[in-house]
Protein backbone atom coordinates (compact mmCIF):
# COMPACT_ATOMS: atom_id res chain seq x y z
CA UNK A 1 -10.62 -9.79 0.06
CA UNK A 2 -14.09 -9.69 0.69
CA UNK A 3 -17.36 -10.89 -1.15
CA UNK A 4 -17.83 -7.34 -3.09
CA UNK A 5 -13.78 -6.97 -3.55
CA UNK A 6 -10.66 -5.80 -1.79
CA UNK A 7 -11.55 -4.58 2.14
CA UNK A 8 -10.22 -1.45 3.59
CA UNK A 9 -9.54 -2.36 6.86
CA UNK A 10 -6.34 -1.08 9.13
CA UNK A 11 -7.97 -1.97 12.52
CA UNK A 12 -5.40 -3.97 14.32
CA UNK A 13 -7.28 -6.92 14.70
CA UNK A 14 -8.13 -7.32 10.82
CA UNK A 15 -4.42 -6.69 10.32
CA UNK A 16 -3.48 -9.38 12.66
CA UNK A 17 -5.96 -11.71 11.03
CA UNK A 18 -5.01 -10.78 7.45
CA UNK A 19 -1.50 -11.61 8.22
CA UNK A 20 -2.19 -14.72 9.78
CA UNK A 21 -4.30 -15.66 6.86
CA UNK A 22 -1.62 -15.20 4.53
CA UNK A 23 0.68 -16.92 6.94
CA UNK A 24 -1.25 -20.26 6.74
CA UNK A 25 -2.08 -19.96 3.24
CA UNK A 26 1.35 -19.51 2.17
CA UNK A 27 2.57 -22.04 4.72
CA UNK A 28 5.32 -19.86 6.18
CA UNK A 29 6.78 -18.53 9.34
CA UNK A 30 7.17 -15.04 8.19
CA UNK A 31 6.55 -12.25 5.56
CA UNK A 32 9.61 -10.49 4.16
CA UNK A 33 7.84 -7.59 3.31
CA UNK A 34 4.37 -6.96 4.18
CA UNK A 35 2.41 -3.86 2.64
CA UNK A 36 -0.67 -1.62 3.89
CA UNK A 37 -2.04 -1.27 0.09
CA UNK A 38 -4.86 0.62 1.30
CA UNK A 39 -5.13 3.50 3.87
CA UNK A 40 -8.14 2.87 5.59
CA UNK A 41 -9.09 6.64 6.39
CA UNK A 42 -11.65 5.78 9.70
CA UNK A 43 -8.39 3.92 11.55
CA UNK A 44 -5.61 6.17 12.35
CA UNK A 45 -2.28 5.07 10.48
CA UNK A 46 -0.69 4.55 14.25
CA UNK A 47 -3.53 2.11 15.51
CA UNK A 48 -2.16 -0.01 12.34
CA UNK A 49 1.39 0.41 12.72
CA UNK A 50 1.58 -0.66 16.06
CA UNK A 51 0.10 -3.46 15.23
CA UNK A 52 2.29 -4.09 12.85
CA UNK A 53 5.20 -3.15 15.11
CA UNK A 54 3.85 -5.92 17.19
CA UNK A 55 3.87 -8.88 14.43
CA UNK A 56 7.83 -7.12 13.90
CA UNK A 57 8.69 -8.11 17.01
CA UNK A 58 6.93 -11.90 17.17
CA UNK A 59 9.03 -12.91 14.23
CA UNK A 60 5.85 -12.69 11.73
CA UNK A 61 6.98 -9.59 9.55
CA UNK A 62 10.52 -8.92 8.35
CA UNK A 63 9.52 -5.06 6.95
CA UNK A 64 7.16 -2.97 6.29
CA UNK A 65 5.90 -1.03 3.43
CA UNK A 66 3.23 1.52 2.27
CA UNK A 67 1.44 1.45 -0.65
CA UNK A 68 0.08 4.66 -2.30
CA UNK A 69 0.35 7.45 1.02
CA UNK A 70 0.93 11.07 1.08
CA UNK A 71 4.19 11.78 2.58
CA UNK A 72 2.35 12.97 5.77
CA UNK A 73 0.97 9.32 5.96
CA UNK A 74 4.62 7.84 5.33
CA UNK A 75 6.06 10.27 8.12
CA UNK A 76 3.29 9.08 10.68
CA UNK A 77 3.89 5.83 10.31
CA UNK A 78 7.35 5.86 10.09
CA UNK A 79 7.61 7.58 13.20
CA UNK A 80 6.05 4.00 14.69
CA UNK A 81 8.07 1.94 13.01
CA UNK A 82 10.46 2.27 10.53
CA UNK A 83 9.13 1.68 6.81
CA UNK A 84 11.28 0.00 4.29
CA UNK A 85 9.54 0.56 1.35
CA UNK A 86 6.75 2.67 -0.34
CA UNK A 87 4.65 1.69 -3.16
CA UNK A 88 3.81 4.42 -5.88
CA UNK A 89 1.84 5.06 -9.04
CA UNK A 90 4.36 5.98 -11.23
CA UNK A 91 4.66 6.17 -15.23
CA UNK A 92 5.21 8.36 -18.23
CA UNK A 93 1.72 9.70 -17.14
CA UNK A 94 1.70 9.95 -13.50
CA UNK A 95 4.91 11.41 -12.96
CA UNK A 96 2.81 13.60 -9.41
CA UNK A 97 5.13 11.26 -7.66
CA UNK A 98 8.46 13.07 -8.65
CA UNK A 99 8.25 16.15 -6.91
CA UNK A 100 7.14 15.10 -3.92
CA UNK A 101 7.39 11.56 -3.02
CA UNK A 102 10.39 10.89 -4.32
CA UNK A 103 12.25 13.30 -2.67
CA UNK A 104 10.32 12.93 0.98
CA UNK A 105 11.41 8.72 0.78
CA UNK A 106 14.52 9.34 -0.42
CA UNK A 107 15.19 11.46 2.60
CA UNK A 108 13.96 8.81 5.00
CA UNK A 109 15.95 6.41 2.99
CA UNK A 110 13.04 4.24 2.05
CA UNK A 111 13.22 2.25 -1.34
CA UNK A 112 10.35 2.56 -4.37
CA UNK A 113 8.61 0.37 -5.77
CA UNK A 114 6.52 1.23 -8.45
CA UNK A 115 2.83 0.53 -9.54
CA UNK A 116 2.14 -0.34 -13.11
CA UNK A 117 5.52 1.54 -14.67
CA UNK A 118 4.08 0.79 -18.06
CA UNK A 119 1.67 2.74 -19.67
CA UNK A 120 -1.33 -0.03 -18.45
CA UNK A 121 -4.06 2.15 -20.80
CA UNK A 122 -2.64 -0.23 -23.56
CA UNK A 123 -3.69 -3.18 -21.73
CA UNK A 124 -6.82 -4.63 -23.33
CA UNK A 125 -10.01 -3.98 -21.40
CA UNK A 126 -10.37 -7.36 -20.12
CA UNK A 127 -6.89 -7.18 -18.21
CA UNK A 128 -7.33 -3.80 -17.45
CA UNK A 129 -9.82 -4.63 -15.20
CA UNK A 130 -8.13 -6.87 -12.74
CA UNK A 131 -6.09 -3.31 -11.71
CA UNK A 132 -7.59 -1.34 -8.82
CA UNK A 133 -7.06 1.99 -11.11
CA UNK A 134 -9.93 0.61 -13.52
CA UNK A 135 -12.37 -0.13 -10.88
CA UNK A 136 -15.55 1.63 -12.11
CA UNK A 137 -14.94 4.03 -8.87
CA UNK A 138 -11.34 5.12 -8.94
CA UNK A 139 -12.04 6.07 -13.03
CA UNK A 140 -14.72 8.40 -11.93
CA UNK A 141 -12.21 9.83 -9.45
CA UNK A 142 -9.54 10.12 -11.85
CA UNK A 143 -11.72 11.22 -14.40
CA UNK A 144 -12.94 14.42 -12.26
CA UNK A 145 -9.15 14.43 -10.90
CA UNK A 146 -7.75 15.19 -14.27
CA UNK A 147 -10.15 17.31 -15.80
């Protein structure tokens, strides 16, 4: 997290830092399951995953997952180190995720986990805001997106 919100950062040394920050902080010797929310689209998905191949094989990371990656993304990275789980928008009103996700990590044998199941749009606007979707930038995406 950084001083104007979440960073976008797959280098391998802010992946190594990030997990030894979270390390410390929650005063353990290893992540179960450790996700790359964010694709950071200036590092290539393989400079990231072999880092995180790396903290597989010290004993600091149990899996990995991906959070919110086309399935050409998923297949790259996979094809570093095998994925355990992918991380999808997914509800009665972004169902995109059916016809193509679903079927790609099913065939890798990767599990799903999804991102706000629920209809979040009746979430009042105060707690709305504490989801990446209703950052002020992603709704002008969206917005042009789905009109």
């Amino acid at each position: 997290m950084g001083p104007g919100g979440p960073v976008i950062n797959g280098t391998p040394a802010f992946v190594r830092s990030s997990l030894e920050a979270s390390l410390q902080r929650l005063d353990v010797d290893y992540i179960d399951l450790y996700y790359i929310i964010r694709i950071d689209t200036k590092t290539p998905i393989e400079d990231t995953m072999e880092e995180l191949k790396q903290l597989v094989e010290e004993g600091k990371i149990k899996y990995i997952g991906i959070s919110e990656a086309s399935p050409e993304t998923i297949r790259r990275a996979h094809a570093i180190h095998p994925l355990t789980a992918v991380q999808i928008e997914w509800s009665l009103w972004t169902r995109d995720a059916e016809e193509e996700i679903f079927p790609f990590a099913g065939n890798l044998g990767l599990g799903l986990f999804h991102i706000v199941p629920l209809v979040v749009v009746s979430l009042p606007v105060k707690q709305r805001g504490m989801l990446v979707v209703f950052w002020y930038g992603n709704l002008l995406y969206m917005a042009l997106l789905y009109t």
